[in-house]
C-alpha atoms as a PDB file:
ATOM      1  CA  UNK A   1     127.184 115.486 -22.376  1.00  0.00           C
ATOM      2  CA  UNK A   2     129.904 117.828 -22.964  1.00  0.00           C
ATOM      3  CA  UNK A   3     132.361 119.510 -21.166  1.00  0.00           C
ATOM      4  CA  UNK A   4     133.643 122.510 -23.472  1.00  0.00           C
ATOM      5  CA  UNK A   5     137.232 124.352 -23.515  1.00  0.00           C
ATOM      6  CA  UNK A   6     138.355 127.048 -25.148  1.00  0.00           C
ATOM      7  CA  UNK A   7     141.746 128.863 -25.207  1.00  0.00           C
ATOM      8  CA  UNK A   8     142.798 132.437 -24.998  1.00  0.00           C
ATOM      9  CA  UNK A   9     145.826 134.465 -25.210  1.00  0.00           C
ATOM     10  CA  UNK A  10     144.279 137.234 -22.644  1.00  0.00           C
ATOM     11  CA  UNK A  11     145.016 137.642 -19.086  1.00  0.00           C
ATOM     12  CA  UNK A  12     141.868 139.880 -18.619  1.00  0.00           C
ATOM     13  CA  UNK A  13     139.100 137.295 -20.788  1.00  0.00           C
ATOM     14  CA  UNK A  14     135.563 139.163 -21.246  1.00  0.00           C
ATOM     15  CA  UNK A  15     131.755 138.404 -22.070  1.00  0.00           C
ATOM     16  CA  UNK A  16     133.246 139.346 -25.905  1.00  0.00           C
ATOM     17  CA  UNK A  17     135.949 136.524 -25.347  1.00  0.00           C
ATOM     18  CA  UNK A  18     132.647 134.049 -25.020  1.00  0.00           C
ATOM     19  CA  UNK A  19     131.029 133.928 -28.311  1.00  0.00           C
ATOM     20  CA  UNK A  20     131.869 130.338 -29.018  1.00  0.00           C
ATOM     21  CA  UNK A  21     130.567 129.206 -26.087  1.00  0.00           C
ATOM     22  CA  UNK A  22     126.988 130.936 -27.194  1.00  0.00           C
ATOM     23  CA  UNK A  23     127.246 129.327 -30.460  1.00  0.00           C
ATOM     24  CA  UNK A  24     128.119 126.003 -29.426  1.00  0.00           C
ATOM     25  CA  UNK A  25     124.936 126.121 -26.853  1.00  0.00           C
ATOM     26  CA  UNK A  26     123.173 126.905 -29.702  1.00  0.00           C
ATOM     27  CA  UNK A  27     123.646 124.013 -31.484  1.00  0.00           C
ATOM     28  CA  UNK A  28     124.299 121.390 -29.096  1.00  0.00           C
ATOM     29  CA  UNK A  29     121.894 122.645 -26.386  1.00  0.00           C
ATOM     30  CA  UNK A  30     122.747 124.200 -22.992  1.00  0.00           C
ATOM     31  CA  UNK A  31     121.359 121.043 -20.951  1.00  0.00           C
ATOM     32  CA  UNK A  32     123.922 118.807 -22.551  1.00  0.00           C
ATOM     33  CA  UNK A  33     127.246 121.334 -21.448  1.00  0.00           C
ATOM     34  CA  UNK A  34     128.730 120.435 -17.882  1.00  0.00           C
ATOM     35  CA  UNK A  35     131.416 122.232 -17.892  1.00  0.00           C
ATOM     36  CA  UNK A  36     132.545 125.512 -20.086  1.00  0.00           C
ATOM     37  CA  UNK A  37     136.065 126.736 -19.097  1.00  0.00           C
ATOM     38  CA  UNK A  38     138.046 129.553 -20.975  1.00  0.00           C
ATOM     39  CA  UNK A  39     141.703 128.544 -20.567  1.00  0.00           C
ATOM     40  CA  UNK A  40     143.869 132.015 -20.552  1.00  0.00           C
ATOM     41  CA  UNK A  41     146.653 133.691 -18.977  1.00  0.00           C
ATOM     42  CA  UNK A  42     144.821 134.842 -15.963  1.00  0.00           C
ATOM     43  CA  UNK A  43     146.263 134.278 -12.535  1.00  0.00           C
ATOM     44  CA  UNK A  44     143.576 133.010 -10.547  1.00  0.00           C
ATOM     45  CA  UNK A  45     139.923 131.530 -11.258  1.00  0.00           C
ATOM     46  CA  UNK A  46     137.091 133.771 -12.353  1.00  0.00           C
ATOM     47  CA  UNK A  47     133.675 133.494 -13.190  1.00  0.00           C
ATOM     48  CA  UNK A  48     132.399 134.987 -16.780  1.00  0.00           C
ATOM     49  CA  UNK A  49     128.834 135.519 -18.017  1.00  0.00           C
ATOM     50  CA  UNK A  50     127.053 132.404 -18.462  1.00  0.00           C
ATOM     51  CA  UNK A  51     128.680 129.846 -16.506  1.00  0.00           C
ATOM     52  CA  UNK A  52     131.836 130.063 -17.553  1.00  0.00           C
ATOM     53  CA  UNK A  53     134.658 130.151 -15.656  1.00  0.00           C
ATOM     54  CA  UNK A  54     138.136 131.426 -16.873  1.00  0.00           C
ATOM     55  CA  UNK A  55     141.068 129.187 -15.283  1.00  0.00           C
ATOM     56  CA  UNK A  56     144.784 129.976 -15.669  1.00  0.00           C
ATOM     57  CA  UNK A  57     146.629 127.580 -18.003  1.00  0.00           C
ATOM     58  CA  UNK A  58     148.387 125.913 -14.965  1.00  0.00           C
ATOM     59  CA  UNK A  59     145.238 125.314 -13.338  1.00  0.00           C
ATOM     60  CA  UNK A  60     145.892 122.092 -11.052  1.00  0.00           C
ATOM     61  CA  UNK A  61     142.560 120.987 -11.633  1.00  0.00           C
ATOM     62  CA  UNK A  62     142.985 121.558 -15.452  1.00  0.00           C
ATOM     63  CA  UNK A  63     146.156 119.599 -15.425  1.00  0.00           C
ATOM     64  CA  UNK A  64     144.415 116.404 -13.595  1.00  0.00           C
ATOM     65  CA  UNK A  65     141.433 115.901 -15.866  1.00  0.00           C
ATOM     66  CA  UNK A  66     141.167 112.879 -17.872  1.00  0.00           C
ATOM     67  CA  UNK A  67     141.702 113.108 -21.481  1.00  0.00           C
END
């Protein structure tokens, strides 16, 4: 299982901003992703085309997951 993270310099991420995401579905397979959160410079949580969500980079809940 996988919980997936990317980061980007935007404060306004879009569908475009996903791509990765798309690919990495691809080849791992979408029932084995928990979690897929776009880190960026947005100031509040936001939901994106397929499930992911967009958190600010000093997201509290960011900060407290385990490494």
């Amino acid at each position: 299982m996988y919980d997936i993270m990317e980061a980007k310099w935007s404060e306004h991420p879009s569908a475009d901003d996903t791509r990765a995401f798309r690919e990495f579905e691809a080849i791992a397979g979408e029932k084995r992703i928990l979690t897929k959160l776009l880190i960026c410079r947005t100031r509040n949580r936001f939901p994106l085309p397929g499930g992911i969500t967009a958190v600010p980079i000093d997201d509290e809940q960011l900060a407290s997951r385990p490494v």
